[in-house]
C-alpha atoms as a PDB file:
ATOM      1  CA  UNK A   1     101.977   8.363 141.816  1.00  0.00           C
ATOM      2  CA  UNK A   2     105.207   8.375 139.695  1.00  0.00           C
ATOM      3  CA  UNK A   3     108.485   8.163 141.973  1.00  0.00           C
ATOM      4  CA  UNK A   4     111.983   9.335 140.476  1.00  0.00           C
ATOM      5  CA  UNK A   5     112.540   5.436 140.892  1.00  0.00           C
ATOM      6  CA  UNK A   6     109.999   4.624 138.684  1.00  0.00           C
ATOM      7  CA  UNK A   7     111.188   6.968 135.912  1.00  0.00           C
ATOM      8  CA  UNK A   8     114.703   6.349 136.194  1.00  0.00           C
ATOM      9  CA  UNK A   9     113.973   2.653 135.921  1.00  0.00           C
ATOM     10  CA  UNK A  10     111.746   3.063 132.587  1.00  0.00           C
ATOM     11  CA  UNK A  11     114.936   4.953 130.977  1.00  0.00           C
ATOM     12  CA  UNK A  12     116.872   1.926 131.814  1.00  0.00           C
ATOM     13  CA  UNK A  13     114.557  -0.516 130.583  1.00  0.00           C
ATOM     14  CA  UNK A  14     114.096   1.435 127.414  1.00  0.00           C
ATOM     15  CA  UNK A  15     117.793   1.831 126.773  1.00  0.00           C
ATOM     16  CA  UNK A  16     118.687  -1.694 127.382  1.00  0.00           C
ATOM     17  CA  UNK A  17     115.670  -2.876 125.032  1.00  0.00           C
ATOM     18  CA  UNK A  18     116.215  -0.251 122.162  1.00  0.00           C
ATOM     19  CA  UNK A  19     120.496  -0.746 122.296  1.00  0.00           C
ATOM     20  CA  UNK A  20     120.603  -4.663 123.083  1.00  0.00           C
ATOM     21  CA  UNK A  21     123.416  -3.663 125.767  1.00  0.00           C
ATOM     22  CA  UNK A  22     124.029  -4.067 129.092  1.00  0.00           C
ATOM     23  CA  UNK A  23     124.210  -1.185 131.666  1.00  0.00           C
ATOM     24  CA  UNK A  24     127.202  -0.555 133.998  1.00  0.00           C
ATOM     25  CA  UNK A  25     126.339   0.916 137.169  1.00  0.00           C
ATOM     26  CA  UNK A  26     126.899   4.948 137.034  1.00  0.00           C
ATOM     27  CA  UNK A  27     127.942   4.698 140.576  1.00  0.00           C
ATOM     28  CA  UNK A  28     130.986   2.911 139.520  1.00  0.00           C
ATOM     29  CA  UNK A  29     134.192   5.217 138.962  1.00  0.00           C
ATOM     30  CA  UNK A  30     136.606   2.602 137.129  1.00  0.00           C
ATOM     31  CA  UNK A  31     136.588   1.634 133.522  1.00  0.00           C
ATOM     32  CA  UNK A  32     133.503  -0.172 131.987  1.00  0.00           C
ATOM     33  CA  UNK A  33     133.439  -3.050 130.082  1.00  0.00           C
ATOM     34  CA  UNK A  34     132.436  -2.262 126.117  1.00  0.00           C
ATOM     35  CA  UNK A  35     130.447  -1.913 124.420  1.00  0.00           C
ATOM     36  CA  UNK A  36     127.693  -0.726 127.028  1.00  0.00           C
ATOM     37  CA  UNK A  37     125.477   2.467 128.508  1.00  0.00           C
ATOM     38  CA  UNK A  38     126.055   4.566 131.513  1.00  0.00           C
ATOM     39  CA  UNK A  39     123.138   6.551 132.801  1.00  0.00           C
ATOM     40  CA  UNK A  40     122.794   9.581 134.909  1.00  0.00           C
ATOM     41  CA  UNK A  41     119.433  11.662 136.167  1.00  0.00           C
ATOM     42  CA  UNK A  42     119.663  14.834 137.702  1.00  0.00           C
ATOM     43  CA  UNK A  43     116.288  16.168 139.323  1.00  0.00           C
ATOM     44  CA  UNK A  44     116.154  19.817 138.053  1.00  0.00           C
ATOM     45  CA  UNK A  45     112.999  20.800 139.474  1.00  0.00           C
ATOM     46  CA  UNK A  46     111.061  19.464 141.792  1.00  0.00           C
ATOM     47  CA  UNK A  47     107.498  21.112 143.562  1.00  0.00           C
ATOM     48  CA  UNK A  48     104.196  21.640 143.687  1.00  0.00           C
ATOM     49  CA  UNK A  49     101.800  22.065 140.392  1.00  0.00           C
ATOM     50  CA  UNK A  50      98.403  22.199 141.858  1.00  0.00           C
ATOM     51  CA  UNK A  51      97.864  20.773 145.170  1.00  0.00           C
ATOM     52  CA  UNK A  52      97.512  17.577 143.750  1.00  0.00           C
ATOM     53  CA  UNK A  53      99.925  17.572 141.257  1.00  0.00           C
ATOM     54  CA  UNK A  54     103.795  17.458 141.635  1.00  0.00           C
ATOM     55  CA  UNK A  55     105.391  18.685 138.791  1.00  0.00           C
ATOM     56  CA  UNK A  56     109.594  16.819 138.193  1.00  0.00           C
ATOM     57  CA  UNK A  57     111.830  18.360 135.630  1.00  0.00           C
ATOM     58  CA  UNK A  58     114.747  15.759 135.226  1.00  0.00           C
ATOM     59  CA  UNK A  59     117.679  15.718 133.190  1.00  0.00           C
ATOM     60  CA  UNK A  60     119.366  12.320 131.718  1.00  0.00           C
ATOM     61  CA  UNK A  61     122.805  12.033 130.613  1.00  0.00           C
ATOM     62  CA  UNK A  62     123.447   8.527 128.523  1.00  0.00           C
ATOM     63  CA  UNK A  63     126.854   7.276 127.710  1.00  0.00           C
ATOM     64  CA  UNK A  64     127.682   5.028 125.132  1.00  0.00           C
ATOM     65  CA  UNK A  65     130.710   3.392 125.246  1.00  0.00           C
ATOM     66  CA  UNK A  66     131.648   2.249 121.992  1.00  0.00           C
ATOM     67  CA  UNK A  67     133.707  -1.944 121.736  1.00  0.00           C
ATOM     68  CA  UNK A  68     137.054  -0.449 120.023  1.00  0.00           C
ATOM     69  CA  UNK A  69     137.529   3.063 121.327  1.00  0.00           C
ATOM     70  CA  UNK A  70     139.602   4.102 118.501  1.00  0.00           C
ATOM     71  CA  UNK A  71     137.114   2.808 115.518  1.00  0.00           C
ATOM     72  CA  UNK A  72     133.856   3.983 116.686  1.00  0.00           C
ATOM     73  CA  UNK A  73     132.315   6.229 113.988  1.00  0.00           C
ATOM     74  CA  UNK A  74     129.872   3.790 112.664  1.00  0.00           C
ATOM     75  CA  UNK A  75     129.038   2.109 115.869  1.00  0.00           C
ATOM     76  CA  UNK A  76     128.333   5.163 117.504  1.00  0.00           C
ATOM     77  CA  UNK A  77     126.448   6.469 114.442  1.00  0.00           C
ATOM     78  CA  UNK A  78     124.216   2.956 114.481  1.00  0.00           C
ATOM     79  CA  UNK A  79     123.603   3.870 118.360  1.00  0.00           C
ATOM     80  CA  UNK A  80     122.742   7.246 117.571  1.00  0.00           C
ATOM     81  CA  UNK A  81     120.642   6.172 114.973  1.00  0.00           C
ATOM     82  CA  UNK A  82     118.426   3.829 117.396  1.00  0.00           C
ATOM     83  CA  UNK A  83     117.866   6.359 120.251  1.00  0.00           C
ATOM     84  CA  UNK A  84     116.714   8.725 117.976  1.00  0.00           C
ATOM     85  CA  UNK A  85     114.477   6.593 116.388  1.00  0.00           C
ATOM     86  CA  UNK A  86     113.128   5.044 119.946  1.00  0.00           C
ATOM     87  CA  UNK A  87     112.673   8.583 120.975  1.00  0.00           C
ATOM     88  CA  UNK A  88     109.819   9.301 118.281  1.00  0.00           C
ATOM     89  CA  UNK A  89     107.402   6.751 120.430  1.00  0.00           C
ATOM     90  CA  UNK A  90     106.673   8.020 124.180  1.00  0.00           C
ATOM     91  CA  UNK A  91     108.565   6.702 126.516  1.00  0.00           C
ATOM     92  CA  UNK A  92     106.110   4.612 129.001  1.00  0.00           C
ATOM     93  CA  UNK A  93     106.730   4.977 132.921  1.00  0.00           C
ATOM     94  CA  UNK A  94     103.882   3.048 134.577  1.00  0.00           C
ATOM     95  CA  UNK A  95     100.443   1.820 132.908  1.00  0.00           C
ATOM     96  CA  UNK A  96      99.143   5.521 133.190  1.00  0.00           C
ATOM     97  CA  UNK A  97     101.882   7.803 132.413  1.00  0.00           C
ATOM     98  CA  UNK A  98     104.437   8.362 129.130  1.00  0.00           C
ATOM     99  CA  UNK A  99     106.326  11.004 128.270  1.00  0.00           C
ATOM    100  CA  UNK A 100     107.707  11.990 124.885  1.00  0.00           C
ATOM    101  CA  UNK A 101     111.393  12.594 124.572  1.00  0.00           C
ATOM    102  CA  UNK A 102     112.040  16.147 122.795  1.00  0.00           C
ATOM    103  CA  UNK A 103     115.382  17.190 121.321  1.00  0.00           C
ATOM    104  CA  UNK A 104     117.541  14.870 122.385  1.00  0.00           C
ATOM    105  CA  UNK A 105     121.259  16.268 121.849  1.00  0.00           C
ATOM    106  CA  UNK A 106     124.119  13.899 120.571  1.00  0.00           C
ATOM    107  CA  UNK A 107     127.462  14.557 121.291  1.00  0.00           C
ATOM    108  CA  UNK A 108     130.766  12.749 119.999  1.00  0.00           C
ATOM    109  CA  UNK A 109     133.572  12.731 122.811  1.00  0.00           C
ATOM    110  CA  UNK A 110     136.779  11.595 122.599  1.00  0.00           C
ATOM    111  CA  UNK A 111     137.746   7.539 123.102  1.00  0.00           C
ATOM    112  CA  UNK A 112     134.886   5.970 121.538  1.00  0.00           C
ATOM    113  CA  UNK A 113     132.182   7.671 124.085  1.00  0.00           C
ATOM    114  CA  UNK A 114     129.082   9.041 122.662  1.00  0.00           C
ATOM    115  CA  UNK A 115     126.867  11.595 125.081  1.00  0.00           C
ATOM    116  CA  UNK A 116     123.114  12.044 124.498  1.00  0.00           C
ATOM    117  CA  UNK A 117     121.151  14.541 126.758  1.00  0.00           C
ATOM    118  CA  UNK A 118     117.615  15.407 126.943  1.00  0.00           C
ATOM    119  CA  UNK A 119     114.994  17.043 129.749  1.00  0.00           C
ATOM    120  CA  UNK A 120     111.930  16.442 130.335  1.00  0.00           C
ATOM    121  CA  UNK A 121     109.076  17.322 132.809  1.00  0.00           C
ATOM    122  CA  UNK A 122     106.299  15.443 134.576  1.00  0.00           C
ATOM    123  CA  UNK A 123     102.969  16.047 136.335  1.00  0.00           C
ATOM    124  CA  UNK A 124     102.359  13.631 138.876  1.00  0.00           C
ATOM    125  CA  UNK A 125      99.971  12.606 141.487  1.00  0.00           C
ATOM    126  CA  UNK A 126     100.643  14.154 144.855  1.00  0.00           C
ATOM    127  CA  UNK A 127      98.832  12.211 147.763  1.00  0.00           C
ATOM    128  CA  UNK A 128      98.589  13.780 150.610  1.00  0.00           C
ATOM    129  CA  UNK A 129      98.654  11.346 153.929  1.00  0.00           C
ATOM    130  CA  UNK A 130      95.823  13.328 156.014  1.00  0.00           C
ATOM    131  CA  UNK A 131      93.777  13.624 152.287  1.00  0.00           C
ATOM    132  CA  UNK A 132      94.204   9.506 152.112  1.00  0.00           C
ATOM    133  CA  UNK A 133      92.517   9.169 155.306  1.00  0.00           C
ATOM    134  CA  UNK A 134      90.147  11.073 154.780  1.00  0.00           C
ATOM    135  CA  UNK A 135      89.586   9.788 151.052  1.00  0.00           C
ATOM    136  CA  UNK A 136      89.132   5.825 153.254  1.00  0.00           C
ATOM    137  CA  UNK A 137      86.801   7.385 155.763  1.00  0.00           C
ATOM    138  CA  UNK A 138      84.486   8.925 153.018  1.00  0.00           C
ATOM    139  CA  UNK A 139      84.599   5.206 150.881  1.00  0.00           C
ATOM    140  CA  UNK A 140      83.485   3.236 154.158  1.00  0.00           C
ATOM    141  CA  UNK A 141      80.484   6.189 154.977  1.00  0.00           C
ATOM    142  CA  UNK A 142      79.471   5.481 151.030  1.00  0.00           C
ATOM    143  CA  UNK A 143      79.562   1.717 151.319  1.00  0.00           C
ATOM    144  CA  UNK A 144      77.873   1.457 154.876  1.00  0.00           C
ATOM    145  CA  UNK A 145      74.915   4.278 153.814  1.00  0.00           C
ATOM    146  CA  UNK A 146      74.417   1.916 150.415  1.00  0.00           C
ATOM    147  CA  UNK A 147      73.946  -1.424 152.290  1.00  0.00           C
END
């Protein structure tokens, strides 16, 4: 089962890997040290796909902060440059599951701040508490009626 923990902590991972930056907590309201990423998810969607699938639609917002707000263009551009790139490979969540990253949108903003947004929806594994039980119950009956 994938949890939005476990995809929001992949993005992070991948971001700090692909940009060599550190990440300042999007929690935080005051200014961030540069140069350095922000990252937001938003759940979109969130239900039931089959009744053993649940199907996520989530939406990321990255911000780069760029080291000298008022020079930026080619920093930015070299950031730019890298997600886009890292986006072309699927973006691994757990051993089982990747998803690929589909039109990411890049947007300049004033002060040195680059935005890059992109959604992206999931199938996973719904487990159902009564349905584990019963999944045990049926594995000790198989393993008892074998011995």
């Amino acid at each position: 089962m994938i949890t939005l923990k476990d995809i929001f902590k992949a993005m992070c991972g991948h971001i700090s890997e692909v940009s060599g930056l550190p990440l300042t907590d999007s929690d935080i309201e005051e200014p961030v040290t540069r140069p350095c990423f922000r990252i937001f998810m938003d759940t979109v969607e969130s239900g039931f796909f089959s009744s053993s699938l649940r199907q996520l639609t989530v939406n990321f917002d990255l911000y780069f902060y760029a080291k000298d707000e008022h020079h930026s263009k080619a920093e930015i551009m070299e950031i730019e440059d890298k997600l886009a790139y890292s986006f072309l490979e699927p973006l691994h969540i757990k051993n089982n599951c990747a998803v690929y990253i589909d039109d990411p949108e890049f947007e300049k903003l004033p002060d040195g701040v680059m935005n890059c947004t992109f959604s992206f929806e999931i199938g996973t594994e719904f487990i159902d508490e009564a349905e584990l039980e019963t999944m045990e119950k049926l594995f000790i009956n198989n393993e008892t009626e074998e011995i």
